[in-house]
N, C-alpha and C. Protein backbone atom coordinates (compact mmCIF):
# COMPACT_ATOMS: atom_id res chain seq x y z
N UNK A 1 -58.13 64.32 -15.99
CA UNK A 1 -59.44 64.41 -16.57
C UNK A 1 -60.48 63.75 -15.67
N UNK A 2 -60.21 62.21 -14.93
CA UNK A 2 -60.85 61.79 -14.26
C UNK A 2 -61.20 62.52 -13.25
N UNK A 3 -60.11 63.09 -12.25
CA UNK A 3 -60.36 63.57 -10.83
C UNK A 3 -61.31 64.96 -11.14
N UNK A 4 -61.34 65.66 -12.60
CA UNK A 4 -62.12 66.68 -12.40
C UNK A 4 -63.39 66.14 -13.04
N UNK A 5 -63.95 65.31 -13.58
CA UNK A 5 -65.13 64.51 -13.51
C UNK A 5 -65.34 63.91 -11.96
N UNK A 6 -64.83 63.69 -11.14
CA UNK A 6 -65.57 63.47 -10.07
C UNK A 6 -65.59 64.72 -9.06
N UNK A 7 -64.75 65.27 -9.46
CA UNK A 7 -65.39 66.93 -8.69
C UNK A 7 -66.30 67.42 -9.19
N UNK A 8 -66.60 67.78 -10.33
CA UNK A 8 -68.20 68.14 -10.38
C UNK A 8 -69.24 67.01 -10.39
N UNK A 9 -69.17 66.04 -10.34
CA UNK A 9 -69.83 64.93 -10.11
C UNK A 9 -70.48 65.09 -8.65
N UNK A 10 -69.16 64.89 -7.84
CA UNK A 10 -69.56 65.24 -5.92
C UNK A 10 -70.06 66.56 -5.80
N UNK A 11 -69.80 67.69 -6.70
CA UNK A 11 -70.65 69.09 -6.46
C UNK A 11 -72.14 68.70 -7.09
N UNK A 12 -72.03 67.80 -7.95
CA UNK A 12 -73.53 67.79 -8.42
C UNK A 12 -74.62 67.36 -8.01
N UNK A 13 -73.81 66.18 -6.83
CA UNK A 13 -74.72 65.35 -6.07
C UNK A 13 -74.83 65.86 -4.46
N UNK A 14 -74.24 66.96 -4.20
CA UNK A 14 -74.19 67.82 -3.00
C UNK A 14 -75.27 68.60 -3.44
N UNK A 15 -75.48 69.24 -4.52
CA UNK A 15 -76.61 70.33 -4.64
C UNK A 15 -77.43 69.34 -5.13
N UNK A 16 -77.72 68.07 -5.52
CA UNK A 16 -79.15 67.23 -5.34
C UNK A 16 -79.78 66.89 -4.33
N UNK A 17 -78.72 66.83 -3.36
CA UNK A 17 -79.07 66.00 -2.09
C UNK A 17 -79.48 67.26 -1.27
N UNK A 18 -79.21 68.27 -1.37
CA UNK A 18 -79.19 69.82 -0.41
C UNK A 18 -81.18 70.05 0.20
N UNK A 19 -81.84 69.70 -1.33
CA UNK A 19 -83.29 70.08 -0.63
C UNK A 19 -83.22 68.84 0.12
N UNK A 20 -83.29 67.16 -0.03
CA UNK A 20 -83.96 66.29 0.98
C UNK A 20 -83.45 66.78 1.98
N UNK A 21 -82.21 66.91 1.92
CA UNK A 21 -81.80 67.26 3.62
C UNK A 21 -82.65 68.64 4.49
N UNK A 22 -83.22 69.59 3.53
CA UNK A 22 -83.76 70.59 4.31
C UNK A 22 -84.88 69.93 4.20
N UNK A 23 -85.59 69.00 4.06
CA UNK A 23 -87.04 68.60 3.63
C UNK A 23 -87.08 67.42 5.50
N UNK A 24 -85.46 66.95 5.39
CA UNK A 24 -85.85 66.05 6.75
C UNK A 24 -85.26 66.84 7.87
N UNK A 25 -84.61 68.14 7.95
CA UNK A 25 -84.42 69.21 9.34
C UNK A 25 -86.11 69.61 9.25
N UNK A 26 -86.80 69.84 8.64
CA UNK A 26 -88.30 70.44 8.92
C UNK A 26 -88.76 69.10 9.78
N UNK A 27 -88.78 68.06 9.24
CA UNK A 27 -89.52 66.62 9.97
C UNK A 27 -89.56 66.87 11.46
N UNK A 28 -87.93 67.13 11.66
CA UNK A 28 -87.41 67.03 13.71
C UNK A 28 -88.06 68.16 14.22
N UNK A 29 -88.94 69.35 13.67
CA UNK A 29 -89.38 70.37 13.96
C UNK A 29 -90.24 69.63 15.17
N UNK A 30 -90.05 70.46 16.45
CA UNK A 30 -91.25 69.80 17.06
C UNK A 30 -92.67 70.75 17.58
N UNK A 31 -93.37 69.51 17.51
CA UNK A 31 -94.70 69.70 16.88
C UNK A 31 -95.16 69.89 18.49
N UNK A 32 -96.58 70.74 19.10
CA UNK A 32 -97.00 70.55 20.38
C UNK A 32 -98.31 70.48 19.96
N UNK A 33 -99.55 69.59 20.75
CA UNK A 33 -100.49 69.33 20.80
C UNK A 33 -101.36 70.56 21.30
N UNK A 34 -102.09 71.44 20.29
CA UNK A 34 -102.62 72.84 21.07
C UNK A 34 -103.64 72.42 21.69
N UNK A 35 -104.15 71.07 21.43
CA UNK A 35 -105.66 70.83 22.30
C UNK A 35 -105.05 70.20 23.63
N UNK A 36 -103.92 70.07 24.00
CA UNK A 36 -103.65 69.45 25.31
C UNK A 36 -103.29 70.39 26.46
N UNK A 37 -103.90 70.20 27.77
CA UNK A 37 -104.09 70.90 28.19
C UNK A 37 -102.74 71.58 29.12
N UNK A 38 -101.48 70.94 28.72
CA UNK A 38 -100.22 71.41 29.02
C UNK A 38 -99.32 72.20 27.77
N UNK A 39 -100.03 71.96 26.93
CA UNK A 39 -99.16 72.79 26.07
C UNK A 39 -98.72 74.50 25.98
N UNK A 40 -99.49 75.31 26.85
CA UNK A 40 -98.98 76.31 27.06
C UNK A 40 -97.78 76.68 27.97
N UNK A 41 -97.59 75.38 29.28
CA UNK A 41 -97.01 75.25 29.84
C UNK A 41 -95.75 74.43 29.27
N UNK A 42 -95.29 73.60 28.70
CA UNK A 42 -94.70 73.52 27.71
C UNK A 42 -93.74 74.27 26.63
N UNK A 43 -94.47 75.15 25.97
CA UNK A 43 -94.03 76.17 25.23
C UNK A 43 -94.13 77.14 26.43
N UNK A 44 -93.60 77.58 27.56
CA UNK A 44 -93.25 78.31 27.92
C UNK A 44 -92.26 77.83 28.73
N UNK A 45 -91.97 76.83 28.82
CA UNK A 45 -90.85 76.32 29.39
C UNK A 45 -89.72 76.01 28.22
N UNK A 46 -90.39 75.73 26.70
CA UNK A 46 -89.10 75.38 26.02
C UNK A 46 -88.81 77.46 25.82
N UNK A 47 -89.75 77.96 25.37
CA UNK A 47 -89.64 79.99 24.92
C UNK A 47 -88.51 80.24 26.34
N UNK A 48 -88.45 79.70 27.42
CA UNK A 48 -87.56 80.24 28.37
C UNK A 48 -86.16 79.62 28.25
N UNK A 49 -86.03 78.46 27.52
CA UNK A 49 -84.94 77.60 27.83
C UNK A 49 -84.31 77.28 26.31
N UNK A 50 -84.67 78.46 25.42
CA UNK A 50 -84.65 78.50 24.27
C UNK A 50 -82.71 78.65 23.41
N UNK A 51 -82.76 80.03 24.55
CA UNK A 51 -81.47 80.25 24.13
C UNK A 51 -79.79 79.25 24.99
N UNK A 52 -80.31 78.12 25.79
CA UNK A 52 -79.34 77.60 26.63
C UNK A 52 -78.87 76.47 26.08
N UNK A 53 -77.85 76.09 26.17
CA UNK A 53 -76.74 76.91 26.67
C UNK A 53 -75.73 78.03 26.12
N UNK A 54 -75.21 79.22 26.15
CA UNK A 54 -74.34 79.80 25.61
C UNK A 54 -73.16 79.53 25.58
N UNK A 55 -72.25 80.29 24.52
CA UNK A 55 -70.73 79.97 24.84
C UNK A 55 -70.12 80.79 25.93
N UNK A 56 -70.81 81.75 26.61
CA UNK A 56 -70.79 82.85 27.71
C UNK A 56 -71.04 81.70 29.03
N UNK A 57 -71.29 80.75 28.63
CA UNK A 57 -71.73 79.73 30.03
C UNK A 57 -70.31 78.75 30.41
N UNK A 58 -69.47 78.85 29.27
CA UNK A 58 -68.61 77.65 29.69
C UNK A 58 -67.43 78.12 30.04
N UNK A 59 -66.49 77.32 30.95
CA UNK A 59 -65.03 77.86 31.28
C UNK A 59 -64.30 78.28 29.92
N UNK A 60 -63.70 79.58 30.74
CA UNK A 60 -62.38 79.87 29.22
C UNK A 60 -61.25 79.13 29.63
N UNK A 61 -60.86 78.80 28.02
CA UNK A 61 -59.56 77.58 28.29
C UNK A 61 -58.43 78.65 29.32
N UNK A 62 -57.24 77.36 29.66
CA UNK A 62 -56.70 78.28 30.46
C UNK A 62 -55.12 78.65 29.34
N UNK A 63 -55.33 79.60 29.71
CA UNK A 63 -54.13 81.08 28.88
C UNK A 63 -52.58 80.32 29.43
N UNK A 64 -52.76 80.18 30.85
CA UNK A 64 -51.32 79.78 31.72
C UNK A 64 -50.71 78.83 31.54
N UNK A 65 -50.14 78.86 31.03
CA UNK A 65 -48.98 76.89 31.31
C UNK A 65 -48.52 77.23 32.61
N UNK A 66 -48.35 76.06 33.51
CA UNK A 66 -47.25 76.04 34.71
C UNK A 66 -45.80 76.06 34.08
N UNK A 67 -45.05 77.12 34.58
CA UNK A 67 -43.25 77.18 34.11
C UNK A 67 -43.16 75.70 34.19
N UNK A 68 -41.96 75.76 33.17
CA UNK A 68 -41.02 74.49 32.64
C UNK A 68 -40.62 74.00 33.71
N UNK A 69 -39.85 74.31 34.56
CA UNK A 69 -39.21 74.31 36.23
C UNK A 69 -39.72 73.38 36.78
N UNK A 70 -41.34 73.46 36.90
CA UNK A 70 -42.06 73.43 38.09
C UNK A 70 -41.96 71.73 37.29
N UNK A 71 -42.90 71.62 35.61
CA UNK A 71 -42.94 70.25 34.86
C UNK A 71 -41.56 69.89 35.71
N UNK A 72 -40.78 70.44 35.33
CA UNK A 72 -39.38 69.58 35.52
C UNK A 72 -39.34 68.57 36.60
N UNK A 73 -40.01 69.67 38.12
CA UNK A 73 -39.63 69.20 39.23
C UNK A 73 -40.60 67.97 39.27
N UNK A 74 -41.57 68.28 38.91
CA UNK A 74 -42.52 67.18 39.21
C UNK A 74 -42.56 65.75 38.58
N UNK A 75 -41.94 66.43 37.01
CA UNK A 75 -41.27 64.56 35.77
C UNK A 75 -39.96 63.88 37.25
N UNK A 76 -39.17 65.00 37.91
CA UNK A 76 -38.02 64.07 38.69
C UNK A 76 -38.75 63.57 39.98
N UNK A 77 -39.61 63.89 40.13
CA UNK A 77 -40.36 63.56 41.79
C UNK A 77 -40.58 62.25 40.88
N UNK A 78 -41.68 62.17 40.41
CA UNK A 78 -42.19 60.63 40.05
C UNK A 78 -41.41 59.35 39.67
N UNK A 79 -40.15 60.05 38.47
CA UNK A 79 -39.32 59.21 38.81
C UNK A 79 -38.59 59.08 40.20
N UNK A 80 -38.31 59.36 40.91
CA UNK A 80 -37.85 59.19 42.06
C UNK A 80 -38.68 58.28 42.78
N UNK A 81 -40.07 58.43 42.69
CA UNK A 81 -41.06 57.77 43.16
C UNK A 81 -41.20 56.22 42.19
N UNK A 82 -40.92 55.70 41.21
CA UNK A 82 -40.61 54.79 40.69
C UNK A 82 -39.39 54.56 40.69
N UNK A 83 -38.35 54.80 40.90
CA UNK A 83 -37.12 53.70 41.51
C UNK A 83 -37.52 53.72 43.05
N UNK A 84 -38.23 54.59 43.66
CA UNK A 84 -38.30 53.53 44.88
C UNK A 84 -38.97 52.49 45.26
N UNK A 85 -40.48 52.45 44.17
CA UNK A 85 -41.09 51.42 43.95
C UNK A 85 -40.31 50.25 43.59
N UNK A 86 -39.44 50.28 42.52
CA UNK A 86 -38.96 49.19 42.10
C UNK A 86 -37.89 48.53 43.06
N UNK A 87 -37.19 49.63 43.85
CA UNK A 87 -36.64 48.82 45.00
C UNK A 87 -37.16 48.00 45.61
N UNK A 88 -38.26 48.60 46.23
CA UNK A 88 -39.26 47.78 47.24
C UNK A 88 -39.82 46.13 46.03
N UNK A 89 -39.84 46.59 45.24
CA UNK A 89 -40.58 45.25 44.52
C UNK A 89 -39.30 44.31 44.45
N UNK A 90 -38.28 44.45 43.88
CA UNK A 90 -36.78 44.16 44.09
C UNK A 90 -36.82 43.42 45.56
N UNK A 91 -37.46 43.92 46.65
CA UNK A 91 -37.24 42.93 47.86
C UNK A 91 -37.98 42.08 48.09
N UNK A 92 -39.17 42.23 47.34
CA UNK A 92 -40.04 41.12 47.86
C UNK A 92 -39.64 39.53 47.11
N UNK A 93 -39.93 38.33 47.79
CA UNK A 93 -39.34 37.27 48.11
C UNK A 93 -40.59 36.81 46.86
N UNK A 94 -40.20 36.99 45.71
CA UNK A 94 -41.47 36.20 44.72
C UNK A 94 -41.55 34.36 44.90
N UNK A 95 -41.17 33.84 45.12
CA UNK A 95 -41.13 32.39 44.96
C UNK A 95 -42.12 31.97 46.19
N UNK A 96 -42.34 30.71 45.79
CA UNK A 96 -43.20 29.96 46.81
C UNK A 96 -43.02 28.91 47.42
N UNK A 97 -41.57 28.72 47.24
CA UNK A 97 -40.72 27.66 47.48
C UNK A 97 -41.52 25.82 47.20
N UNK A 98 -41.22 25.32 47.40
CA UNK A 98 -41.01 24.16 47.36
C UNK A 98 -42.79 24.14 46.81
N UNK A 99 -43.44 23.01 45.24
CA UNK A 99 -44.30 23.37 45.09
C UNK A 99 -45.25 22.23 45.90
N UNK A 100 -43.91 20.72 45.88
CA UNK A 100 -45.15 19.78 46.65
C UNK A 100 -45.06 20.10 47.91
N UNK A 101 -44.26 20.92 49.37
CA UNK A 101 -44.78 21.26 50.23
C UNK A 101 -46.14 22.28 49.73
N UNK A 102 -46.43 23.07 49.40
CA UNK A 102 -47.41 23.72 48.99
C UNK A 102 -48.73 22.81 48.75
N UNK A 103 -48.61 21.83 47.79
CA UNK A 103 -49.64 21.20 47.29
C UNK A 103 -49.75 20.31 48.79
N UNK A 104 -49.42 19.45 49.46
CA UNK A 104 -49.77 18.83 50.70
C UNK A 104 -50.24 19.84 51.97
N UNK A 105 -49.46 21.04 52.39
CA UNK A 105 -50.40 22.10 52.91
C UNK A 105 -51.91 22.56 52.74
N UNK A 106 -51.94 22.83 51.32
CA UNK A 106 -52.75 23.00 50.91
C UNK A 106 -54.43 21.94 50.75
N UNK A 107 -53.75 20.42 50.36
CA UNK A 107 -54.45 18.99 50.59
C UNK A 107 -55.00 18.91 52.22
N UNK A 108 -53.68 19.54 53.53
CA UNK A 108 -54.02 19.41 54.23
C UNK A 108 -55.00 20.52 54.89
N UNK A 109 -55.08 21.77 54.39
CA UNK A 109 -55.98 22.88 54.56
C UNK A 109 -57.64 22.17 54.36
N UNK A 110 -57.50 21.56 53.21
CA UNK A 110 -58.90 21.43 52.59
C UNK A 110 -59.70 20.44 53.44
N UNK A 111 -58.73 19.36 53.43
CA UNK A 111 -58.70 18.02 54.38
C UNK A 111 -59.29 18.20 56.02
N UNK A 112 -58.84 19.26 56.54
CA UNK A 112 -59.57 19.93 57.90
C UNK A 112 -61.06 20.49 57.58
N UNK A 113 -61.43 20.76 56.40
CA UNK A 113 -62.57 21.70 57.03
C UNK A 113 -63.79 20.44 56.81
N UNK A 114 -64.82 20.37 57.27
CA UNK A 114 -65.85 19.17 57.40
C UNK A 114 -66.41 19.49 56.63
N UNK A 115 -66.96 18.09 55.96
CA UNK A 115 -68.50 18.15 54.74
C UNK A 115 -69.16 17.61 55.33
N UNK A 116 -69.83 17.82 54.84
CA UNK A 116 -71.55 17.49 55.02
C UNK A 116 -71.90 15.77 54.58
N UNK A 117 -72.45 14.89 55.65
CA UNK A 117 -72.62 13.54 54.47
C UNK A 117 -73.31 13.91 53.41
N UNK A 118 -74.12 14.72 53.31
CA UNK A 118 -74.75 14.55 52.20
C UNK A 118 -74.47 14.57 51.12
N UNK A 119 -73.05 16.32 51.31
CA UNK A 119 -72.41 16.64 49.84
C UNK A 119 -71.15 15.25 49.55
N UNK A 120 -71.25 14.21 50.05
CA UNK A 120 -70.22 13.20 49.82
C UNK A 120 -70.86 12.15 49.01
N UNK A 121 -69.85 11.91 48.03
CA UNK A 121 -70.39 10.89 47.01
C UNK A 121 -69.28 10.43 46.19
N UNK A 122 -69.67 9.22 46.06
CA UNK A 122 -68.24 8.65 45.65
C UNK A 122 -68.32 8.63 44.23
N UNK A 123 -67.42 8.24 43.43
CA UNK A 123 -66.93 8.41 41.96
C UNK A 123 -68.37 7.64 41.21
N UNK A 124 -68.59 6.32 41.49
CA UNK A 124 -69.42 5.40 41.29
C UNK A 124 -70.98 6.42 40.94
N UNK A 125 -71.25 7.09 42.32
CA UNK A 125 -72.84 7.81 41.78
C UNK A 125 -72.81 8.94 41.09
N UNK A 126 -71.50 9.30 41.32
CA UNK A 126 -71.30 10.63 39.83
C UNK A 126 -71.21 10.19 38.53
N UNK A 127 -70.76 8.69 38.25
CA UNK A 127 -70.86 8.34 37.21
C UNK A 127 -71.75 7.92 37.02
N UNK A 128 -72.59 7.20 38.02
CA UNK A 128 -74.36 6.82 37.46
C UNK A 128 -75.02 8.03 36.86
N UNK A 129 -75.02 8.84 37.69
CA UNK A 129 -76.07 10.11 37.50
C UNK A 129 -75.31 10.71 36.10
N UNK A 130 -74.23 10.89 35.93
CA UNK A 130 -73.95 11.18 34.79
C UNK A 130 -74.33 10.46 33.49
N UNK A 131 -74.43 9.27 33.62
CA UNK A 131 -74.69 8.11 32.86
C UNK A 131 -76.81 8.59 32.39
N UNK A 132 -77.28 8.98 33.87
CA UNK A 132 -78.70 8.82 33.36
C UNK A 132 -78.79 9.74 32.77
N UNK A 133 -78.11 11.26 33.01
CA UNK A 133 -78.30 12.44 32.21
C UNK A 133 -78.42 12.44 30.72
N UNK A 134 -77.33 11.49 30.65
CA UNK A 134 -77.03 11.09 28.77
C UNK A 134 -78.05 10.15 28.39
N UNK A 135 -78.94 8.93 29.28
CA UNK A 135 -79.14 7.95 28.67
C UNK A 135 -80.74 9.75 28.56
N UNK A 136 -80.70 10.09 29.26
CA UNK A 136 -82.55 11.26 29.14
C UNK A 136 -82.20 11.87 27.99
N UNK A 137 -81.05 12.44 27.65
CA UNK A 137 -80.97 12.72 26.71
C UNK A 137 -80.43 12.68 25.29
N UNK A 138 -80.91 11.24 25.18
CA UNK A 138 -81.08 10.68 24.01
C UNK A 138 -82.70 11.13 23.02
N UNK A 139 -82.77 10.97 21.88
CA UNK A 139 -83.49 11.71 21.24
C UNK A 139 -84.72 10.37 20.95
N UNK A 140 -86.28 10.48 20.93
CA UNK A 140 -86.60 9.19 21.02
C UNK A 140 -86.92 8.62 19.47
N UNK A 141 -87.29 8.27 19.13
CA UNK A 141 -87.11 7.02 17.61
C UNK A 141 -88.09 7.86 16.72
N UNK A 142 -87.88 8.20 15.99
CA UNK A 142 -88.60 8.95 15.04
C UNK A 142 -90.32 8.80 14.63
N UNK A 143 -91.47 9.46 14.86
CA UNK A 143 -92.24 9.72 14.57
C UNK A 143 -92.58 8.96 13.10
N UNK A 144 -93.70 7.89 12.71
CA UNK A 144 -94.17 7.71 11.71
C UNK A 144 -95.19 8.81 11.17
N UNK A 145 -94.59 8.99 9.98
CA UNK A 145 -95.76 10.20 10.03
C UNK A 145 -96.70 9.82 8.59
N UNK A 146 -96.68 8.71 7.76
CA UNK A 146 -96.77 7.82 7.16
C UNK A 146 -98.23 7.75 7.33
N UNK A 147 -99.16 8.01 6.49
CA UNK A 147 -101.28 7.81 7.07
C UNK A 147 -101.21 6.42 6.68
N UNK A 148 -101.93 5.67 7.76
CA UNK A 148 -102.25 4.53 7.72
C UNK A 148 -103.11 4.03 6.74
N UNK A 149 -102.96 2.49 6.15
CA UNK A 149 -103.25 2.69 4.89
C UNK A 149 -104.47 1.47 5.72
């Protein structure tokens, strides 16, 4: 009983709703300015470009499958082409051996290249300057806003 109360319910509110909807396709109608002095040019560019695009304009799907055979050959090529990938990955040497030789190489990489005096600064003025950043931004003592008596 319910489900056919909401079928004519949804038919009833489909044919209410039917004029706004033709009332807002008129709105998108577009409108051209006849006093401007391109509007003939305009409407003769949309009157030419009126009917485009057709379904006469687009590729027809294609009718052909490639034979089963051919899929076949080509699903065994790729695999073939992935176990030889995985061989090759299979050889490569993943490790990096030893991690504190690495980390002292590396200390000593960095350790060669020169700074600048300027960019050098010791722990001490990073912590000052850090220190003034916080003491600036502190918030200052609250505003009396209190009329003097």
């Amino acid at each position: 009983m319910n489900a056919q109360f909401c079928k004519k319910m949804g038919l009833v509110a489909a044919v209410a709703l039917l004029p706004s909807l033709t009332a807002c396709a008129a709105a998108f109608a577009p409108k051209v300015d006849q006093t401007s002095p391109l509007a003939p040019r305009i409407e003769a560019l949309v009157a030419a470009n009126r009917h485009y695009p057709s379904w006469s304009d687009f590729p027809a799907a294609p009718n052909a499958l490639p034979p089963a055979s051919r899929i076949a050959a080509n699903v065994a090529g790729l695999e073939g082409q992935g176990t030889a990938l995985s061989g090759q990955v299979a050889g490569i040497d993943w490790t990096l051996g030893d991690p504190e030789a690495l980390a002292a190489e590396t200390r000593a990489r960095v350790g060669a290249v020169p700074v600048s005096p300027d960019a050098i600064q010791s722990q001490a003025d990073i912590d000052a300057f850090a220190q003034s950043l916080r003491d600036r931004a502190k918030a200052p003592p609250p505003i009396d806003r209190r009329p003097p008596q």
